[in-house]
C-alpha atoms as a PDB file:
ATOM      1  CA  UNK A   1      55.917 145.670 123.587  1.00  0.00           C
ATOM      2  CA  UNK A   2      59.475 145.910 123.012  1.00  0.00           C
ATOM      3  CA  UNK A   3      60.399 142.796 124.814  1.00  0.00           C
ATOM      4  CA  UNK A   4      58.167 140.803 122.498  1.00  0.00           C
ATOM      5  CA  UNK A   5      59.651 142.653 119.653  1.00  0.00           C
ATOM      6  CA  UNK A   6      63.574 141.830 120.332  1.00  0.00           C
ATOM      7  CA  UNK A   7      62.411 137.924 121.370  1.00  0.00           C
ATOM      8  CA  UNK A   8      60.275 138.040 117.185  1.00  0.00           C
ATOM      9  CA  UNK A   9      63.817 138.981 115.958  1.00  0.00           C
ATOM     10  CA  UNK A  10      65.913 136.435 118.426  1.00  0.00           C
ATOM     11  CA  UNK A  11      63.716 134.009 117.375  1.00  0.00           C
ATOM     12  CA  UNK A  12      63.503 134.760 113.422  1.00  0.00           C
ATOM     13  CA  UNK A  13      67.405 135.019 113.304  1.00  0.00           C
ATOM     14  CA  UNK A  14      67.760 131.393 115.145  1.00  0.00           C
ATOM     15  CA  UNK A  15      64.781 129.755 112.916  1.00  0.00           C
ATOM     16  CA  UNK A  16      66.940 130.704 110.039  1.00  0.00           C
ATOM     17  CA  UNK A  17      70.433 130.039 111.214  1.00  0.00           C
ATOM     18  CA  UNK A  18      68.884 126.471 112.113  1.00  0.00           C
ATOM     19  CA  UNK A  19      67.505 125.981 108.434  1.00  0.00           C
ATOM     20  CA  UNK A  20      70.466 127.144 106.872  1.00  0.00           C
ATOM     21  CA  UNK A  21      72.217 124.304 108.686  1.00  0.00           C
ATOM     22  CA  UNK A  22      70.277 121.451 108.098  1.00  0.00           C
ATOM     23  CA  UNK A  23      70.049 122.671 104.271  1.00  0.00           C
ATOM     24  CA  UNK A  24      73.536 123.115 103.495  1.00  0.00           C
ATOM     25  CA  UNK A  25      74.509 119.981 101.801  1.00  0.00           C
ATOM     26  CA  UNK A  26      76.835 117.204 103.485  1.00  0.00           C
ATOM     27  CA  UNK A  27      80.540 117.457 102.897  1.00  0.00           C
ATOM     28  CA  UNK A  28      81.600 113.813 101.490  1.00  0.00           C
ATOM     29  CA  UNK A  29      84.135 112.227 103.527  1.00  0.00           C
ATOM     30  CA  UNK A  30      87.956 112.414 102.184  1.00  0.00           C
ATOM     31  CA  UNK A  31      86.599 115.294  99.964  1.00  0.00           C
ATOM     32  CA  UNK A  32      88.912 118.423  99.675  1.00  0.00           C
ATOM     33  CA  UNK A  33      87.626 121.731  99.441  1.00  0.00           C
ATOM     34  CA  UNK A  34      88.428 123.813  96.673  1.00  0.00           C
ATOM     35  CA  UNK A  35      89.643 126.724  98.728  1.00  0.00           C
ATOM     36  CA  UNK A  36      91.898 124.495 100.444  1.00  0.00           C
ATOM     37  CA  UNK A  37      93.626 123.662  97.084  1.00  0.00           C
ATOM     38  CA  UNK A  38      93.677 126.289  95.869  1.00  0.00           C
ATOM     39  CA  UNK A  39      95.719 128.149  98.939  1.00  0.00           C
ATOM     40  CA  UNK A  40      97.766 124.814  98.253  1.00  0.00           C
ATOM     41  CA  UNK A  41      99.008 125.683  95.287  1.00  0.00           C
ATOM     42  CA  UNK A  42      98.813 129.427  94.832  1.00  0.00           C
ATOM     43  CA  UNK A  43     102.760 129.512  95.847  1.00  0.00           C
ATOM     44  CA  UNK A  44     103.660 126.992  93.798  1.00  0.00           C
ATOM     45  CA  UNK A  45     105.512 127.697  90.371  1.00  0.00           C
ATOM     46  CA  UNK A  46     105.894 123.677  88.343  1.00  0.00           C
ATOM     47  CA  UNK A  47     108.775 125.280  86.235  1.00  0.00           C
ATOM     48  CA  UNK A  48     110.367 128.495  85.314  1.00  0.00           C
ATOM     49  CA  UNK A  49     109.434 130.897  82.599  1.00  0.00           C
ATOM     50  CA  UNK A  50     111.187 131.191  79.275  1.00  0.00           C
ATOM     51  CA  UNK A  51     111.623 134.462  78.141  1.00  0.00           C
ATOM     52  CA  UNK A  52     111.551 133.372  74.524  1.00  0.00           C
ATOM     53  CA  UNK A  53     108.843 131.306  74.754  1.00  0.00           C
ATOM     54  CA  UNK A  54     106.272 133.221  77.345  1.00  0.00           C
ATOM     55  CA  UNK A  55     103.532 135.100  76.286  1.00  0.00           C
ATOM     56  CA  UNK A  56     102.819 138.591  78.096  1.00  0.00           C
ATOM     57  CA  UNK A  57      99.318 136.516  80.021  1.00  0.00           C
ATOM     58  CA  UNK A  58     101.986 134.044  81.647  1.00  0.00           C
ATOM     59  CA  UNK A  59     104.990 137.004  82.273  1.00  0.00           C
ATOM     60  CA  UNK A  60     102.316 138.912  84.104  1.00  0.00           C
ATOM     61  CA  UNK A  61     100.956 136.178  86.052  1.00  0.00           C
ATOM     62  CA  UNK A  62     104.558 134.105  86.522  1.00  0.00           C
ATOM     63  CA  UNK A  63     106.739 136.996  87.814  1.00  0.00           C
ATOM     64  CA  UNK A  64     106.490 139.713  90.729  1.00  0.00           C
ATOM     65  CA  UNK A  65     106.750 143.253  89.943  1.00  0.00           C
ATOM     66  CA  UNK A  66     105.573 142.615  85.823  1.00  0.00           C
ATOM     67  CA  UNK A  67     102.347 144.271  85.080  1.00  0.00           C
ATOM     68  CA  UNK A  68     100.458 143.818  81.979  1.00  0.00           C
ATOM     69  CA  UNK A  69     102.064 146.561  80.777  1.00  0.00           C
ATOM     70  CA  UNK A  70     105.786 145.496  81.557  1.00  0.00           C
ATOM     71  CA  UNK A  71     104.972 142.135  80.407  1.00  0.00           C
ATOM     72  CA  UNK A  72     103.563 143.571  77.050  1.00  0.00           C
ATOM     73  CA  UNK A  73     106.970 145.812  76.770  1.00  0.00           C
ATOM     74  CA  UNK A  74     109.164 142.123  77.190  1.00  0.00           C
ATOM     75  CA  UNK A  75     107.174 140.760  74.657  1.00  0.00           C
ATOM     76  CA  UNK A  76     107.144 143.709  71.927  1.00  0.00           C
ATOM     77  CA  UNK A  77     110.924 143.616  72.857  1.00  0.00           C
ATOM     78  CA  UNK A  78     111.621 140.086  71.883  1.00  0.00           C
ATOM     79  CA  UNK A  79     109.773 140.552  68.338  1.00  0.00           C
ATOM     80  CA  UNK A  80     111.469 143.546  67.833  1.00  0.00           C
ATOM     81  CA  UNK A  81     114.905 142.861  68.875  1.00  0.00           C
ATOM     82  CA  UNK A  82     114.928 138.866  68.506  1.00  0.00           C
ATOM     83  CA  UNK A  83     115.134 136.303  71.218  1.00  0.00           C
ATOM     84  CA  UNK A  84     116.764 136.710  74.504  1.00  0.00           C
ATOM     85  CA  UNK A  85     120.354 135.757  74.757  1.00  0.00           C
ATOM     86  CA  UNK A  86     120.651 135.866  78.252  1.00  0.00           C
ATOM     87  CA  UNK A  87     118.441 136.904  81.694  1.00  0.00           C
ATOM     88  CA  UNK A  88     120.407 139.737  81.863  1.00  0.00           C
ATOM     89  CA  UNK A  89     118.859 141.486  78.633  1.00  0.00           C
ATOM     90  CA  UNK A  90     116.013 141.438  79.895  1.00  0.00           C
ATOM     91  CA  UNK A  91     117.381 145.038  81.937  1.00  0.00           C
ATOM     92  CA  UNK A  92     117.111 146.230  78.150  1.00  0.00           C
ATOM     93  CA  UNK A  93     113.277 146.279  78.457  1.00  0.00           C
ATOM     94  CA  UNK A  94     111.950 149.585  79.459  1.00  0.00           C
ATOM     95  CA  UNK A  95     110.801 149.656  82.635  1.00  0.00           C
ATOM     96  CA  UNK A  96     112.635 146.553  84.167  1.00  0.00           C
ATOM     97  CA  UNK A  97     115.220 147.582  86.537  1.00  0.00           C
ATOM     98  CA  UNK A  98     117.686 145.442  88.620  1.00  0.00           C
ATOM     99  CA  UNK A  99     115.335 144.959  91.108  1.00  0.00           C
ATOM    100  CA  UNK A 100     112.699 143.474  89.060  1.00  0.00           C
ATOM    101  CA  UNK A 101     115.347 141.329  87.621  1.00  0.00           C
ATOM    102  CA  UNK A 102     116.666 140.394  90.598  1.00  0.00           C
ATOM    103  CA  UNK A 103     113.220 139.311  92.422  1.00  0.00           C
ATOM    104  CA  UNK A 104     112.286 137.032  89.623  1.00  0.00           C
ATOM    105  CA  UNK A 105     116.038 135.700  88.293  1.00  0.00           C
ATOM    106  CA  UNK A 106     115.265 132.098  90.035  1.00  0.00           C
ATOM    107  CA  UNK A 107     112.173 132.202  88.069  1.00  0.00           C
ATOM    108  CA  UNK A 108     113.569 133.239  84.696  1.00  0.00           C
ATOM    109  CA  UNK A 109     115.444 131.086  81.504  1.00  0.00           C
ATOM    110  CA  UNK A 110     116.243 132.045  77.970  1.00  0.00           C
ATOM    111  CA  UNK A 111     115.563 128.508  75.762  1.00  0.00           C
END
């Protein structure tokens, strides 16, 4: 009884890894897979982020280490105390420390 029981299962689990196979649609030749892209170009940064200019969505997605709120603190900082002069005020924003600063300098400019 048992036997026939574990063969029912073998053979409902094959029956339905077979259908699942011939149902799943073709993959067009020379067609890339999302997924594939998108690892692709997760690394990739096209330009750097102005300080001036970014808003606190793009700070927290841009650099390392800035949460939403860190990136909300650079941007209350920059209507409050004007535009950046220089990367280096950013260290004036609470909660940004030199290490912060110094993971994300090569992604950082003040227009």
């Amino acid at each position: 009884m048992r036997t026939g029981y574990f063969y029912s299962l073998v053979f409902a689990l094959l029956s339905s890894a077979s259908t699942a196979v011939l149902a799943a649609p073709e993959a067009k030749p020379g067609a890339v897979e999302p997924s594939v892209v998108m690892a692709a170009t997760k690394g990739v940064t096209s330009a750097k982020v102005d300080l001036n200019g970014a808003d606190a969505s793009t700070l927290h997605r841009e650099l390392a280490g800035i949460g939403e709120a860190k990136a909300n603190a650079i941007v209350t900082y920059r209507e409050t105390n004007g535009p950046f002069t220089s990367v280096d005020e950013l260290l004036e924003v609470q909660g940004i420390g030199k290490a912060i600063l110094e993971r994300n300098r090569d992604k950082l400019e003040v227009n």
